[in-house]
C-alpha atoms as a PDB file:
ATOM      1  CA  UNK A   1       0.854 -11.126 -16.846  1.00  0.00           C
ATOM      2  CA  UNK A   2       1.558 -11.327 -13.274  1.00  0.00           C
ATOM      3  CA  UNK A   3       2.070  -7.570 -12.496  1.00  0.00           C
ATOM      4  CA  UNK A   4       5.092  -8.519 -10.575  1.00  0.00           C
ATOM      5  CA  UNK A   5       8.206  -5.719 -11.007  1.00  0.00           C
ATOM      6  CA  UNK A   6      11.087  -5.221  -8.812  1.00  0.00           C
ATOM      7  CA  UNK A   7      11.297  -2.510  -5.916  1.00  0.00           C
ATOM      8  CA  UNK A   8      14.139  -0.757  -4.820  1.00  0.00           C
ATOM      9  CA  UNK A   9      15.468  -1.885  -1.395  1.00  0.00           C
ATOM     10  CA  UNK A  10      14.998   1.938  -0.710  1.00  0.00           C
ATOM     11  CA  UNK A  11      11.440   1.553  -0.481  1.00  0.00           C
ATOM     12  CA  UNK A  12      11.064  -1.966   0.340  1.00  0.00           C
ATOM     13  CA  UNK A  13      12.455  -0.966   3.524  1.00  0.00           C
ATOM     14  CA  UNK A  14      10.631   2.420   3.899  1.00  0.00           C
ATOM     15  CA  UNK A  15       7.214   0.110   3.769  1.00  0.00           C
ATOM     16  CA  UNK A  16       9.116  -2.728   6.802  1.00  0.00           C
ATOM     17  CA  UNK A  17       9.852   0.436   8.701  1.00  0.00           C
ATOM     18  CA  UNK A  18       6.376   2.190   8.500  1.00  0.00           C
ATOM     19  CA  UNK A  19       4.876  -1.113   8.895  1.00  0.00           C
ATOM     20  CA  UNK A  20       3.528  -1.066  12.545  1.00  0.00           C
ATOM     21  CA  UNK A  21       2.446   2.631  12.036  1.00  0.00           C
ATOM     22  CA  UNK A  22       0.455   1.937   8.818  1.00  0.00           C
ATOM     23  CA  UNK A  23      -0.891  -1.132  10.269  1.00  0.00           C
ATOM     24  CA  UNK A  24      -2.306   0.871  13.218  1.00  0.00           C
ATOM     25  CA  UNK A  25      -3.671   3.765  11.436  1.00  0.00           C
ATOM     26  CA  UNK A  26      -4.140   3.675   7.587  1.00  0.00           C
ATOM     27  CA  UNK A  27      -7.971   3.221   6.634  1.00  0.00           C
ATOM     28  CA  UNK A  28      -7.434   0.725   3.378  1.00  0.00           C
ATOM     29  CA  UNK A  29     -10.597   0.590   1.658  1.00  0.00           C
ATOM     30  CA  UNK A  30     -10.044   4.564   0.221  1.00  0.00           C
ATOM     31  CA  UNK A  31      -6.364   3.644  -0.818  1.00  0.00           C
ATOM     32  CA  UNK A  32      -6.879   0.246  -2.085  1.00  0.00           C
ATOM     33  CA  UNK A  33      -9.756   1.972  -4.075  1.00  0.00           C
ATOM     34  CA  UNK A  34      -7.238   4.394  -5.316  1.00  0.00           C
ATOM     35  CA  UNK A  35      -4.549   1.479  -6.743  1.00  0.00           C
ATOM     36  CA  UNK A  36      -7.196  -0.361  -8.372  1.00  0.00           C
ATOM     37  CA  UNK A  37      -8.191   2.511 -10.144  1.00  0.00           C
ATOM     38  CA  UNK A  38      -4.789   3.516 -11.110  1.00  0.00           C
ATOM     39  CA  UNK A  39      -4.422   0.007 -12.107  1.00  0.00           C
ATOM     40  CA  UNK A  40      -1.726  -1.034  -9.456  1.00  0.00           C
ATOM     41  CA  UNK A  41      -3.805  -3.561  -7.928  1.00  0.00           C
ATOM     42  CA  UNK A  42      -5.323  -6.208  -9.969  1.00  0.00           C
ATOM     43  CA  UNK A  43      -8.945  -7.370  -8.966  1.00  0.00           C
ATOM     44  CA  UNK A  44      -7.662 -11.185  -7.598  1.00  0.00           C
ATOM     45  CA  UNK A  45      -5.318  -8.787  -5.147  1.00  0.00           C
ATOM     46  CA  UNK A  46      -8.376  -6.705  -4.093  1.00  0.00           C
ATOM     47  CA  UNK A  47      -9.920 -10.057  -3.364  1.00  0.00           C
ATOM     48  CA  UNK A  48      -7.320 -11.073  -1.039  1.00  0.00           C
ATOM     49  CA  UNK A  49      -7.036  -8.147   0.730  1.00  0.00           C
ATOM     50  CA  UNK A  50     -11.319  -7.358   1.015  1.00  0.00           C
ATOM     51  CA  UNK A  51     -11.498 -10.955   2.408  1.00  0.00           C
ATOM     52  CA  UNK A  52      -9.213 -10.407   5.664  1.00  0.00           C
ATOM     53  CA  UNK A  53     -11.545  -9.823   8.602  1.00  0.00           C
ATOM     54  CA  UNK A  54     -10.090  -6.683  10.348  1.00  0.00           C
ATOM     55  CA  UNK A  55      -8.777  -3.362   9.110  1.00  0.00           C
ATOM     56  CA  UNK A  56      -5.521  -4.317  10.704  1.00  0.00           C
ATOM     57  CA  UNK A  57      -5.352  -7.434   8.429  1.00  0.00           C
ATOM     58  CA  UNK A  58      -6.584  -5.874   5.343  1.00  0.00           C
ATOM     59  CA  UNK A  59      -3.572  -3.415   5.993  1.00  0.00           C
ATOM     60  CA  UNK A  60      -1.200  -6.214   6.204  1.00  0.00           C
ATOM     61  CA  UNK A  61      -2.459  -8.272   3.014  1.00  0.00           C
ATOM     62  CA  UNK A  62      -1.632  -4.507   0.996  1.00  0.00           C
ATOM     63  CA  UNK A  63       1.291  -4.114   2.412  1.00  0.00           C
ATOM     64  CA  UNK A  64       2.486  -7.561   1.692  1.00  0.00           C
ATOM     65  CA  UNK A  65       1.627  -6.985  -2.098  1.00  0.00           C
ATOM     66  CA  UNK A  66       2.754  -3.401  -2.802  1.00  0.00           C
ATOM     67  CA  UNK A  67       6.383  -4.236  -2.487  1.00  0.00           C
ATOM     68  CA  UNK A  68       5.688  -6.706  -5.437  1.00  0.00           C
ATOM     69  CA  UNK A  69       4.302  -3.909  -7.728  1.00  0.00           C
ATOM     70  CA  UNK A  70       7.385  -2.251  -8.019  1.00  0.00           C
ATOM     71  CA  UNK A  71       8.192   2.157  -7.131  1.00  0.00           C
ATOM     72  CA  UNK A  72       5.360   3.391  -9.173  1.00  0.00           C
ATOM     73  CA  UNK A  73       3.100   1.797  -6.839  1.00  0.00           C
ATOM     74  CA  UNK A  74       5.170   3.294  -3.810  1.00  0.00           C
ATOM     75  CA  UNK A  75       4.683   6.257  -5.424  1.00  0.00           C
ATOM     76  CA  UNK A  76       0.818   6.024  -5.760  1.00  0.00           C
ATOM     77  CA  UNK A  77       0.262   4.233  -2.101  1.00  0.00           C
ATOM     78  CA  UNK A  78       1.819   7.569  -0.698  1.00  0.00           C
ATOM     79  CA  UNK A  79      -0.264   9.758  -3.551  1.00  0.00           C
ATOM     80  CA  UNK A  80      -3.524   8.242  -2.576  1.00  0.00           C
ATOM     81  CA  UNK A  81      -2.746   8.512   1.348  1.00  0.00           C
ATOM     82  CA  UNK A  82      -2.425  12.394   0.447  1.00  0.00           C
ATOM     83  CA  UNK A  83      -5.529  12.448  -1.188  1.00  0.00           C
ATOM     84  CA  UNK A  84      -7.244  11.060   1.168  1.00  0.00           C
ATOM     85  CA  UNK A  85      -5.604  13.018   4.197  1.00  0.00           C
ATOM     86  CA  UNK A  86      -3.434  10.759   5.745  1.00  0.00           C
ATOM     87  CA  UNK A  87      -0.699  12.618   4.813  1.00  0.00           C
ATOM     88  CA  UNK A  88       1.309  11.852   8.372  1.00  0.00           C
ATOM     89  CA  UNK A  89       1.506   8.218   6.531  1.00  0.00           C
ATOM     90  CA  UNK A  90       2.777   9.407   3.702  1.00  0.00           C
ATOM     91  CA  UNK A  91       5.280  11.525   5.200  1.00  0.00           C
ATOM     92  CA  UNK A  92       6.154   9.110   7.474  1.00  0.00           C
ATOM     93  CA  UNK A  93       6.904   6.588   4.258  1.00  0.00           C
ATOM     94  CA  UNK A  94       9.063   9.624   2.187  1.00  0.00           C
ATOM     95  CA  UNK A  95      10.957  10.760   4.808  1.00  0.00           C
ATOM     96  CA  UNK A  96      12.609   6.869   6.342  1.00  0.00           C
END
């Protein structure tokens, strides 16, 4: 199974919009913990993203695989960035 389900444009474009902004502040290891456990991210994914060097990176390598995990995933990414107060991210991702 490759996990793989289609996003709305809605979102996909939500994420390219937010993009600098999440790339600059959102602390991954909390919300990639978070869509593992809600089984959005599949271990070879948390791999991939763990392995990039900086923050900034690691940020980029989740972003680049969200969009192919279909809404539910949008939904969670901005779910877990309210859980663990970095709601300004979310909000910034709902409201686009």
């Amino acid at each position: 199974m490759s996990g793989s389900v289609s996003m709305t444009e809605d979102h996909r474009t939500r994420l390219r919009q937010c993009r600098t902004h999440l790339v600059k502040d959102m602390d991954p290891d909390p919300i990639l913990d978070e869509l593992i456990s809600k089984g959005k991210i599949q271990p070879a994914e948390e791999n991939r993203v763990r392995a990039k060097a900086t923050r900034e990176e690691q940020v980029r390598e989740l972003l680049d695989i969200i969009p192919r995990k279909g809404d539910d995933c949008f939904d969670k990414l901005c779910d877990a960035l309210r859980t663990d107060k970095q709601e300004s991210l979310a909000e910034a991702l709902e409201k686009k």
